[in-house]
Protein backbone atom coordinates (compact mmCIF):
# COMPACT_ATOMS: atom_id res chain seq x y z
CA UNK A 1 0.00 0.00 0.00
CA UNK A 2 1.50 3.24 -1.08
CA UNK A 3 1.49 6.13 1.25
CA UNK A 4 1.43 9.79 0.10
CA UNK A 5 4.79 11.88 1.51
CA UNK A 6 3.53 15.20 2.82
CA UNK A 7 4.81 17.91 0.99
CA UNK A 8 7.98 19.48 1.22
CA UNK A 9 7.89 23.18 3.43
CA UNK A 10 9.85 25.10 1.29
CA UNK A 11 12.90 26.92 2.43
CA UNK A 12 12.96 30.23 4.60
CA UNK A 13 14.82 32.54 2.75
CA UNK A 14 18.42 33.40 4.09
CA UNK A 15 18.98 36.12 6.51
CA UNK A 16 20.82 39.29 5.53
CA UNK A 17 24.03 40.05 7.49
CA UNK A 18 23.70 43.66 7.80
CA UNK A 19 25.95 45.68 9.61
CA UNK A 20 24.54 49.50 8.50
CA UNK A 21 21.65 48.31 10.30
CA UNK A 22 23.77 47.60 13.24
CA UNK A 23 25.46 50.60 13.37
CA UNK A 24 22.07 52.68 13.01
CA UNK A 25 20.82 50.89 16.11
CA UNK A 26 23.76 51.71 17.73
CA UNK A 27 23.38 55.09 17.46
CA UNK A 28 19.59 55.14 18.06
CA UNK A 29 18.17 51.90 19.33
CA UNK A 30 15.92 49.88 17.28
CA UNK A 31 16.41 52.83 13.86
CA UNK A 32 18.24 49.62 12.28
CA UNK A 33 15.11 47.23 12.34
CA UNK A 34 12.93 50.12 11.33
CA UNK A 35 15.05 50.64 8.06
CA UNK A 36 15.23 46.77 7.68
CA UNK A 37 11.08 46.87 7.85
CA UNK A 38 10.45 46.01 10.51
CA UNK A 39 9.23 49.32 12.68
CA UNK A 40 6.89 47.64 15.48
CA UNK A 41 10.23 45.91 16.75
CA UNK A 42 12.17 48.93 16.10
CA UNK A 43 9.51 51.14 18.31
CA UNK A 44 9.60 48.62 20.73
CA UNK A 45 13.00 48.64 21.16
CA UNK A 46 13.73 52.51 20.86
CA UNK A 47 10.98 53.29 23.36
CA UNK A 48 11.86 50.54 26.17
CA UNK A 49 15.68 51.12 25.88
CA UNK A 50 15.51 55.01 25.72
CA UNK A 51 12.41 54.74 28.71
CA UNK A 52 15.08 52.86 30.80
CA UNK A 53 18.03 54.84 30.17
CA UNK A 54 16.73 57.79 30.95
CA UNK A 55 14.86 56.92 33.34
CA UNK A 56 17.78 56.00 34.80
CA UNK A 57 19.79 59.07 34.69
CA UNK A 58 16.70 61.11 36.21
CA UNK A 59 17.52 58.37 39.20
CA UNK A 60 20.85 59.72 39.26
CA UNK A 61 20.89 63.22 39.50
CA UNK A 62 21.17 64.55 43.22
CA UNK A 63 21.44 67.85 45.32
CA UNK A 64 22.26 67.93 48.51
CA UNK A 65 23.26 70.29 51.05
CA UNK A 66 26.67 69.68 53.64
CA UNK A 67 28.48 72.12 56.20
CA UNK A 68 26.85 75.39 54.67
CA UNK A 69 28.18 74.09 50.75
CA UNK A 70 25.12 72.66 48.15
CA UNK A 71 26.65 69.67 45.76
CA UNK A 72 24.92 68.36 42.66
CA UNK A 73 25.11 65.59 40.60
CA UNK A 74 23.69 66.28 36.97
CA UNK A 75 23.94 62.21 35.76
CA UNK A 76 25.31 59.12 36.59
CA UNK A 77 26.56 58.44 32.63
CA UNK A 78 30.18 60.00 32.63
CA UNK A 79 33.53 58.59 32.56
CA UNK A 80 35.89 60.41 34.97
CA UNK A 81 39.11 61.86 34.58
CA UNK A 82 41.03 59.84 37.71
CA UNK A 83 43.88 57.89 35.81
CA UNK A 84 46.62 60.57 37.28
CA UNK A 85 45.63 60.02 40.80
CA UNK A 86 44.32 56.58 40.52
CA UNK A 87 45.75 54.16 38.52
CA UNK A 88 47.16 51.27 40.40
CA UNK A 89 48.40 49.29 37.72
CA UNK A 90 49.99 51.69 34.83
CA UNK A 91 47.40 51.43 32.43
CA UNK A 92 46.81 53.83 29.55
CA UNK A 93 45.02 56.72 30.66
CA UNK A 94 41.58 55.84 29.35
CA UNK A 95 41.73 51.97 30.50
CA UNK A 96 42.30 53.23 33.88
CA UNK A 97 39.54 55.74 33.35
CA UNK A 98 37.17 52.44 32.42
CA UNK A 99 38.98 50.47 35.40
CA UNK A 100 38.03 53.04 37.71
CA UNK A 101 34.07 53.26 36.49
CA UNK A 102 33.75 50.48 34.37
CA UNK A 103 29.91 51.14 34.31
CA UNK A 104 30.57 53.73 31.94
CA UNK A 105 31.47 50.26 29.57
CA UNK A 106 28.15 49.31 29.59
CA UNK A 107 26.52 52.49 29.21
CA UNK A 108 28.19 53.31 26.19
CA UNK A 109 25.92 50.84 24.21
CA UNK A 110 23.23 52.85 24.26
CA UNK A 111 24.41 55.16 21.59
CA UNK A 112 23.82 58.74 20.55
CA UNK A 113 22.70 59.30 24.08
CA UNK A 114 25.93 58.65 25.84
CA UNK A 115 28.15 60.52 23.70
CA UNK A 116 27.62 64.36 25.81
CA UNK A 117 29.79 61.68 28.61
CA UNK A 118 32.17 61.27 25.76
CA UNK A 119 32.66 64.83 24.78
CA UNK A 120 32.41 66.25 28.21
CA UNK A 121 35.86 63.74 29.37
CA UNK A 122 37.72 65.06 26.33
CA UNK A 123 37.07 68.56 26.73
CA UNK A 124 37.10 68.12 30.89
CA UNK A 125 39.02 71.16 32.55
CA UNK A 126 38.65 71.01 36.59
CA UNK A 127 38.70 74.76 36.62
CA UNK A 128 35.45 75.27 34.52
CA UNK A 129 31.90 75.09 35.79
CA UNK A 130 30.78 73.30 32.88
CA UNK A 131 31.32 72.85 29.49
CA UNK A 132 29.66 75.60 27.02
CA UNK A 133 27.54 73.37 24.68
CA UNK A 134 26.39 70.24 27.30
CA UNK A 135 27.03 72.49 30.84
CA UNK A 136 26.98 69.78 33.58
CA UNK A 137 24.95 67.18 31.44
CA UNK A 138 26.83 63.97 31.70
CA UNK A 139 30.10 66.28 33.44
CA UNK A 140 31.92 64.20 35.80
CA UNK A 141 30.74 65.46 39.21
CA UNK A 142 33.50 65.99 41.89
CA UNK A 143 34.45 63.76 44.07
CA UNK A 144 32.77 66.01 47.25
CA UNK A 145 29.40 66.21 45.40
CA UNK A 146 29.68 62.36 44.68
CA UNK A 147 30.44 61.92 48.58
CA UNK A 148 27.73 64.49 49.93
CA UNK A 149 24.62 63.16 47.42
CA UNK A 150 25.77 59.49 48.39
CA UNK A 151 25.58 59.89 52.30
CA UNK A 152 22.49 62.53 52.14
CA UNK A 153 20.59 60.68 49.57
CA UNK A 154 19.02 56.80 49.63
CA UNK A 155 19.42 54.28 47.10
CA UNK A 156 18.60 56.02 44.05
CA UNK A 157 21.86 56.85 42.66
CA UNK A 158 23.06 53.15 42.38
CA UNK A 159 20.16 52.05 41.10
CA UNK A 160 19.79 54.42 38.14
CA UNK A 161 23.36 53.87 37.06
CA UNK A 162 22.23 50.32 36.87
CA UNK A 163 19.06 51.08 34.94
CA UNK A 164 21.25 53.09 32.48
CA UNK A 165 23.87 50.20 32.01
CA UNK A 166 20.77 47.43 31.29
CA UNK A 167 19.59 50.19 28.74
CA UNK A 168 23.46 49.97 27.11
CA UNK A 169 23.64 46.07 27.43
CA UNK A 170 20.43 45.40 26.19
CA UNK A 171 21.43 47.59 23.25
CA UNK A 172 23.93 45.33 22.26
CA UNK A 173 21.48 42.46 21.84
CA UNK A 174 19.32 45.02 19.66
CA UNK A 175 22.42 45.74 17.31
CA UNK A 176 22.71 41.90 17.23
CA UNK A 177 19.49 41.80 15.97
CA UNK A 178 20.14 44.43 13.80
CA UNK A 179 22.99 42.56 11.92
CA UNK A 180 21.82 38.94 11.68
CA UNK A 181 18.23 39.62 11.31
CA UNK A 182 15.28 37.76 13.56
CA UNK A 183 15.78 34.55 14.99
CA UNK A 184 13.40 32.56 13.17
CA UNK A 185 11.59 33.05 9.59
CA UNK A 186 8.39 31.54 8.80
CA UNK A 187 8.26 29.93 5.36
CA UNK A 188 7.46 32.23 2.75
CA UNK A 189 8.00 35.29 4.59
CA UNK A 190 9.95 37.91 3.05
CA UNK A 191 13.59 38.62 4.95
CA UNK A 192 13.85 42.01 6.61
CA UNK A 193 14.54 44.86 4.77
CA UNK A 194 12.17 43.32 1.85
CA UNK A 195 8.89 44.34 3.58
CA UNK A 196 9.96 41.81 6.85
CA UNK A 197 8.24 41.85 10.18
């Protein structure tokens, strides 16, 4: 008795490798899958990562007010300028910059929005106030303000640099996505950037 084979499922196309689309969710999360087609993701993405991030640095700003003197700290995303006084192990300037706040590693993935941190620790100068295009935003606060908004304040300013470096590692996995495309195709469906979901 002969028995009928089901039908072969055809093929799900190959997946792009595309790295512009990496790089464009680097610099904005989730702009990479919109180009590629697929904006719902992309929203998704851009909204949650940019919701968390900055909702994280609203966690870490701080005043506070110690023997007569009022300290502030603007953000929680900078990368200080403490390789000449602390660098145990002779490292390059910037690696013991990253040693020294290595959350600053992490919150780098988050793109466009952590470059005023960039710009503000290679234009730092101690004896400045702020710098004239970004002012205090993402300005490495001084030691004393860090010291006086830690001991005044509660938990707030640890947990909102850890909000902001989720934001940045989660990133990474969206530029991931970016670059090899979704997991899984259905059969028949068109690969991103070809009218994908």
């Amino acid at each position: 008795m002969p028995t009928d084979a089901p039908p072969a499922k055809p093929a799900a196309p190959p997946t792009p490798f595309s790295p512009l689309a990496g790089l464009l969710s680097y610099l904005v999360p989730g702009l990479g899958q919109i180009t590629q087609g697929r904006v719902g993701k992309g929203l998704l993405f851009l909204a949650c990562i940019y919701t968390l991030f900055f909702y994280g640095q609203y966690l870490g700003t701080a005043t506070a007010r110690a023997d007569g003197v009022t300290y502030h700290v603007a953000s929680n995303v900078y990368l200080p300028d403490t390789a000449a006084t602390d660098n145990p192990f002779n490292l390059s300037p910037l690696i013991a910059n990253l040693y020294n706040r290595p959350q600053f590693a992490g919150q780098f993935w988050v793109g466009i929005a952590a470059w005023p941190a960039v710009w503000q620790y290679l234009t730092y100068d101690p004896g400045k106030p702020g710098d004239r295009i970004f002012g205090q935003y993402q300005r490495t606060p001084s030691g004393e303000a860090i010291n006086a908004t830690g001991t005044a304040g509660d938990k707030h300013l640890e947990l909102g640099w850890v909000y902001t470096v989720i934001a940045g590692v989660l990133n990474i996995l969206v530029i991931y996505d970016a670059v090899a495309g979704p997991a899984f195709l259905l059969a028949g469906q068109p690969a991103p950037g070809k009218g994908g979901a």
